[in-house]
PDB file of N, CA and C in Angstrom:
ATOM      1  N   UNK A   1      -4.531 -12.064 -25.455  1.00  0.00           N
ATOM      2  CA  UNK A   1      -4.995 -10.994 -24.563  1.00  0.00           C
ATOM      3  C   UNK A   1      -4.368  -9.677 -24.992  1.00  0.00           C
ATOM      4  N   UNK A   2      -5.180  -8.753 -25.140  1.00  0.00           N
ATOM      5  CA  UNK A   2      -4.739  -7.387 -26.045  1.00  0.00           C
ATOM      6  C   UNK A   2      -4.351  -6.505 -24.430  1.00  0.00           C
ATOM      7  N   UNK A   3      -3.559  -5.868 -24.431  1.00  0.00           N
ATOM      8  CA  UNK A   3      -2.568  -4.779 -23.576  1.00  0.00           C
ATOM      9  C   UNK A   3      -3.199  -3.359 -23.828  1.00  0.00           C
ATOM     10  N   UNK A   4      -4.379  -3.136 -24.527  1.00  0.00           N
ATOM     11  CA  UNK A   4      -4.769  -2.226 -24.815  1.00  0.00           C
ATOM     12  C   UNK A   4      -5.683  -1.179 -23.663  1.00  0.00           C
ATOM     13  N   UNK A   5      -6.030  -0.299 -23.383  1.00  0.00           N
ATOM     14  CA  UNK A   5      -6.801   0.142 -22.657  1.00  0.00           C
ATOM     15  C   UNK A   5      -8.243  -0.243 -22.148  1.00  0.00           C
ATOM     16  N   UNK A   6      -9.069  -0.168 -22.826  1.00  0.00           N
ATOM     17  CA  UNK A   6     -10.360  -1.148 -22.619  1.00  0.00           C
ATOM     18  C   UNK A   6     -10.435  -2.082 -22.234  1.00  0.00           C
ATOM     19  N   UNK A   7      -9.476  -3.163 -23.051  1.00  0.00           N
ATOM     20  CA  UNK A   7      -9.810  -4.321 -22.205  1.00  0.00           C
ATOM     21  C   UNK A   7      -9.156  -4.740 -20.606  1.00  0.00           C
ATOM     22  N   UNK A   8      -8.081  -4.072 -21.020  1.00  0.00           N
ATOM     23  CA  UNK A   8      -7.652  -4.398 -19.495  1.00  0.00           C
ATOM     24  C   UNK A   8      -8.302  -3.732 -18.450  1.00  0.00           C
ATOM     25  N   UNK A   9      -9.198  -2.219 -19.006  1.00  0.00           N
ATOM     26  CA  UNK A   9     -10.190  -1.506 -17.872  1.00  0.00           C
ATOM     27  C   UNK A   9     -11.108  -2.814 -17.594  1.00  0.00           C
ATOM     28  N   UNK A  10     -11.879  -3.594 -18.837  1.00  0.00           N
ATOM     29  CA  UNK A  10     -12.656  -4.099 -18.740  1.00  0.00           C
ATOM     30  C   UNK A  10     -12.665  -5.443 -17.298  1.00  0.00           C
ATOM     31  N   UNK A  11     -10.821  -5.738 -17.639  1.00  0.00           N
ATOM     32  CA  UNK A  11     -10.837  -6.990 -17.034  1.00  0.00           C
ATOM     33  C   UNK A  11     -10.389  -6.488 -15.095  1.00  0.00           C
ATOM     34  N   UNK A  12      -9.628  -4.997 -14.858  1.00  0.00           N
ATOM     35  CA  UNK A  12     -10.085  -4.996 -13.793  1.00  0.00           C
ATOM     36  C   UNK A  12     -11.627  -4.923 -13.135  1.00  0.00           C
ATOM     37  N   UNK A  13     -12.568  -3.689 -14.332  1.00  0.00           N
ATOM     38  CA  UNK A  13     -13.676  -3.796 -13.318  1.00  0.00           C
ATOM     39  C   UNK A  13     -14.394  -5.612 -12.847  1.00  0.00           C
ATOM     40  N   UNK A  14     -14.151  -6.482 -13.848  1.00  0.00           N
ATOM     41  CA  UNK A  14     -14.517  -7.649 -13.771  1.00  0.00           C
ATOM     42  C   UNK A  14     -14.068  -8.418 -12.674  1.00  0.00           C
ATOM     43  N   UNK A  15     -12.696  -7.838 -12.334  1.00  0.00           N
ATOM     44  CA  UNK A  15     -11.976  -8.572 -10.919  1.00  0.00           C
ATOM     45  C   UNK A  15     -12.557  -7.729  -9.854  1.00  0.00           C
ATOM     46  N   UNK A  16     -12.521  -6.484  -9.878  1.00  0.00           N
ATOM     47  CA  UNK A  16     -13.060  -5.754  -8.276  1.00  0.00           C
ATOM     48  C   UNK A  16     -14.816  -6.279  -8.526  1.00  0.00           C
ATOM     49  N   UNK A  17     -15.741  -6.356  -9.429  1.00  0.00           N
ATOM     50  CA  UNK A  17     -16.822  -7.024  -9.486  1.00  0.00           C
ATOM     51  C   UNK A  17     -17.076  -8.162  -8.245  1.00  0.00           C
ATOM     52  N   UNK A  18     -16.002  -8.910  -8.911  1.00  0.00           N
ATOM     53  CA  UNK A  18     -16.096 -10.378  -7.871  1.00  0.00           C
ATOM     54  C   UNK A  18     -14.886 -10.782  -6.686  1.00  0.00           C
ATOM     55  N   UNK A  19     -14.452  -8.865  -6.089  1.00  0.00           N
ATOM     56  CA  UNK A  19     -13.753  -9.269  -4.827  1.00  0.00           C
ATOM     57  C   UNK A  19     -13.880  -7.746  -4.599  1.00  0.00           C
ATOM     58  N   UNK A  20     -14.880  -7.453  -3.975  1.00  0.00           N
ATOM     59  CA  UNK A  20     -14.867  -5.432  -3.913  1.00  0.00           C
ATOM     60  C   UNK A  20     -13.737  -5.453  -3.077  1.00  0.00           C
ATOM     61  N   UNK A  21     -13.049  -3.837  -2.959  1.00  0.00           N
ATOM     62  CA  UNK A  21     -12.338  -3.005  -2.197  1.00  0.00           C
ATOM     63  C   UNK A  21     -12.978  -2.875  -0.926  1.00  0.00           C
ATOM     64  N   UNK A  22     -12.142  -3.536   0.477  1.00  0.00           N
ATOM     65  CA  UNK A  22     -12.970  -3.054   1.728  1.00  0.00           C
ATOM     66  C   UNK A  22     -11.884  -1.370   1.983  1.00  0.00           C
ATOM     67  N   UNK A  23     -12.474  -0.320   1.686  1.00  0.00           N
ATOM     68  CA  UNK A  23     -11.946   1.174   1.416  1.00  0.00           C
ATOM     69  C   UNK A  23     -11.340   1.244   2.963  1.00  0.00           C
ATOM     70  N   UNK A  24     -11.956   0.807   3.711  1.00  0.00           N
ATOM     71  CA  UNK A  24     -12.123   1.163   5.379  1.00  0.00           C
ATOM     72  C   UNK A  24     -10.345   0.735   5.601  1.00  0.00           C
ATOM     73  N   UNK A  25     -10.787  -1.093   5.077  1.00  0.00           N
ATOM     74  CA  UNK A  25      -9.012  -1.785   5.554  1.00  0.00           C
ATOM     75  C   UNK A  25      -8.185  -1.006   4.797  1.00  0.00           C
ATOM     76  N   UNK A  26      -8.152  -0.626   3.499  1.00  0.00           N
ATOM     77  CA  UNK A  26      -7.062  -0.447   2.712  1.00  0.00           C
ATOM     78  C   UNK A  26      -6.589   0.942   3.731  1.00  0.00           C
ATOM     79  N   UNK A  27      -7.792   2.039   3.637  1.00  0.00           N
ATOM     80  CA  UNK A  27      -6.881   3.230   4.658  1.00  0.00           C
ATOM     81  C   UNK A  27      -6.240   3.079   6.069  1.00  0.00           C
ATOM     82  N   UNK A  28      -6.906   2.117   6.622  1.00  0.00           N
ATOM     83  CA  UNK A  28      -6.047   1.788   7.875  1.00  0.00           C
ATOM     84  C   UNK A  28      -4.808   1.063   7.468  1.00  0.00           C
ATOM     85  N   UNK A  29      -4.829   0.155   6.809  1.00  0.00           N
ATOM     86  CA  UNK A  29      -3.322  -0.237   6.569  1.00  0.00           C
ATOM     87  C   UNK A  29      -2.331   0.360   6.165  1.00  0.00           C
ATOM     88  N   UNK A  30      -3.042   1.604   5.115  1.00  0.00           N
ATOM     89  CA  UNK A  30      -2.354   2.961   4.546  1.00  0.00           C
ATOM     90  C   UNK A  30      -1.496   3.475   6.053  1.00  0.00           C
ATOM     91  N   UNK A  31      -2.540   3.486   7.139  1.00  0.00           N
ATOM     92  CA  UNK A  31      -2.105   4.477   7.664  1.00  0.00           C
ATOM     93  C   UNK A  31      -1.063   3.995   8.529  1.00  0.00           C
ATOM     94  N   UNK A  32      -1.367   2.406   8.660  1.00  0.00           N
ATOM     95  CA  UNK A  32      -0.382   1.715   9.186  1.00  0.00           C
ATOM     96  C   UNK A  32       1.321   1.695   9.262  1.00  0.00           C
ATOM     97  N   UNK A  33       1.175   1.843   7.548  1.00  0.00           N
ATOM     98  CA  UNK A  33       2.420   1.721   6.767  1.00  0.00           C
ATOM     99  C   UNK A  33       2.835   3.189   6.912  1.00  0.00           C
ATOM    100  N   UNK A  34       2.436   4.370   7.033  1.00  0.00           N
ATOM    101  CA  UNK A  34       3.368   5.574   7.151  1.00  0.00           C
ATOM    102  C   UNK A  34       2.940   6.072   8.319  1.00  0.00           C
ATOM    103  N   UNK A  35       2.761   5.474   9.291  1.00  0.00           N
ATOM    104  CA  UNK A  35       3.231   5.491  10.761  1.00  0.00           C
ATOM    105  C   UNK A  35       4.686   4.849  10.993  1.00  0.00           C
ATOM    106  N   UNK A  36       4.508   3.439  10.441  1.00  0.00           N
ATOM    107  CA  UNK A  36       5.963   2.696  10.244  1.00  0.00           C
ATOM    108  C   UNK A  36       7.095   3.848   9.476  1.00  0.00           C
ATOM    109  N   UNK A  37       6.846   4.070   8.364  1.00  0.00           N
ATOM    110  CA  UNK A  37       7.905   4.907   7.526  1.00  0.00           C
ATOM    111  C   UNK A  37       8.118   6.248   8.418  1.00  0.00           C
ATOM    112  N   UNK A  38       7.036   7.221   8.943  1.00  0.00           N
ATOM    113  CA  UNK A  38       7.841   8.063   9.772  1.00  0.00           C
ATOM    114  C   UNK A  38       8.421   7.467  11.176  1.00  0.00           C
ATOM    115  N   UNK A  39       8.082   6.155  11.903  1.00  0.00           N
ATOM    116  CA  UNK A  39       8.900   5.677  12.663  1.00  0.00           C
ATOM    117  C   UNK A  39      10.601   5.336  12.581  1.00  0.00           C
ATOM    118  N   UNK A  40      10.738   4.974  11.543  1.00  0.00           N
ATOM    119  CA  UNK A  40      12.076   4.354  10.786  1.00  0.00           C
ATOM    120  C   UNK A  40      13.061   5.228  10.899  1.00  0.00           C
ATOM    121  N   UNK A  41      12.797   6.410  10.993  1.00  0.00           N
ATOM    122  CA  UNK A  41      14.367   6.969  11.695  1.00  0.00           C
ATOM    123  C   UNK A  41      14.448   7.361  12.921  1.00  0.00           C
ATOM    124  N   UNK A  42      13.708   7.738  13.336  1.00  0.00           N
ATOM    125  CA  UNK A  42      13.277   7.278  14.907  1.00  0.00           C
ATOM    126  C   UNK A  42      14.219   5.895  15.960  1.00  0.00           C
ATOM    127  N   UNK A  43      14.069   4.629  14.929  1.00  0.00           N
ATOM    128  CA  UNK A  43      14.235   3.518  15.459  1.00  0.00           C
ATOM    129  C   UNK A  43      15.765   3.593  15.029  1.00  0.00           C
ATOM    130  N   UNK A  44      16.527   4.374  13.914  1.00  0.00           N
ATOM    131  CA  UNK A  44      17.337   4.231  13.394  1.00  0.00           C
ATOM    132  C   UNK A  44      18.495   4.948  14.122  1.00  0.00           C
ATOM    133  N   UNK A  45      17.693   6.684  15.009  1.00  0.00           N
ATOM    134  CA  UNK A  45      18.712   7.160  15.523  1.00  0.00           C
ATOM    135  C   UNK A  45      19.601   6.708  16.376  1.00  0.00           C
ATOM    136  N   UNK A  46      19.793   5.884  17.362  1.00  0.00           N
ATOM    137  CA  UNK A  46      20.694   5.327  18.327  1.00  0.00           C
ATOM    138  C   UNK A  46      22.043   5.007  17.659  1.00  0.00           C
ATOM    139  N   UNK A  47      22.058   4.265  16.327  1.00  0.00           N
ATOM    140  CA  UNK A  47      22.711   3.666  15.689  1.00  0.00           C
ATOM    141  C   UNK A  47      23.434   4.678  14.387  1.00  0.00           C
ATOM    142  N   UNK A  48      22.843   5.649  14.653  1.00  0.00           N
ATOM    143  CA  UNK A  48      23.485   6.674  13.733  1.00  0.00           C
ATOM    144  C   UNK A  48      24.702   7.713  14.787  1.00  0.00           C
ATOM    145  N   UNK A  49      23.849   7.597  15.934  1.00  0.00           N
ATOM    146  CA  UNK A  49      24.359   8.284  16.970  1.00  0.00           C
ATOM    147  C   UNK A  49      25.991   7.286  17.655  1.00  0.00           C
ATOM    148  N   UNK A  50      25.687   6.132  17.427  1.00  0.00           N
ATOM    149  CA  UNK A  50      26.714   5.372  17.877  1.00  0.00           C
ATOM    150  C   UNK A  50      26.210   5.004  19.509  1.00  0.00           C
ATOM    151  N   UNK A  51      25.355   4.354  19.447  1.00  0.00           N
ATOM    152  CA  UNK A  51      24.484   4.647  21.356  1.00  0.00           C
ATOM    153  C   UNK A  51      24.527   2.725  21.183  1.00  0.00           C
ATOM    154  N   UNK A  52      24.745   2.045  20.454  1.00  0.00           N
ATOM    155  CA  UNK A  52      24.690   0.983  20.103  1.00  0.00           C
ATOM    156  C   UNK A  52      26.135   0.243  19.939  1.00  0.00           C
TER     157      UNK A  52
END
């Protein structure tokens, strides 16, 4: 298996071919995940504060 450009373009379009991108889930989960990341210091202050 060659590491080269083409083929490995070749062999993703061949995988999203036979499992498409649902665009819709991936951005909600996107948005999921940096709701979480700006939550995280949020959840963190008490314990920075010494409230814990």
């Amino acid at each position: 298996m060659q590491k080269g450009g083409i083929v490995v373009a070749n062999l993703l379009e061949e995988f999203l071919d036979k499992r498409p991108v649902d665009r819709e889930m991936v951005e909600a989960h996107k948005k999921q995940l940096l709701d979480q990341v700006r939550a995280y210091p949020l959840q963190r202050l008490p314990e920075a504060s010494d409230l814990t």
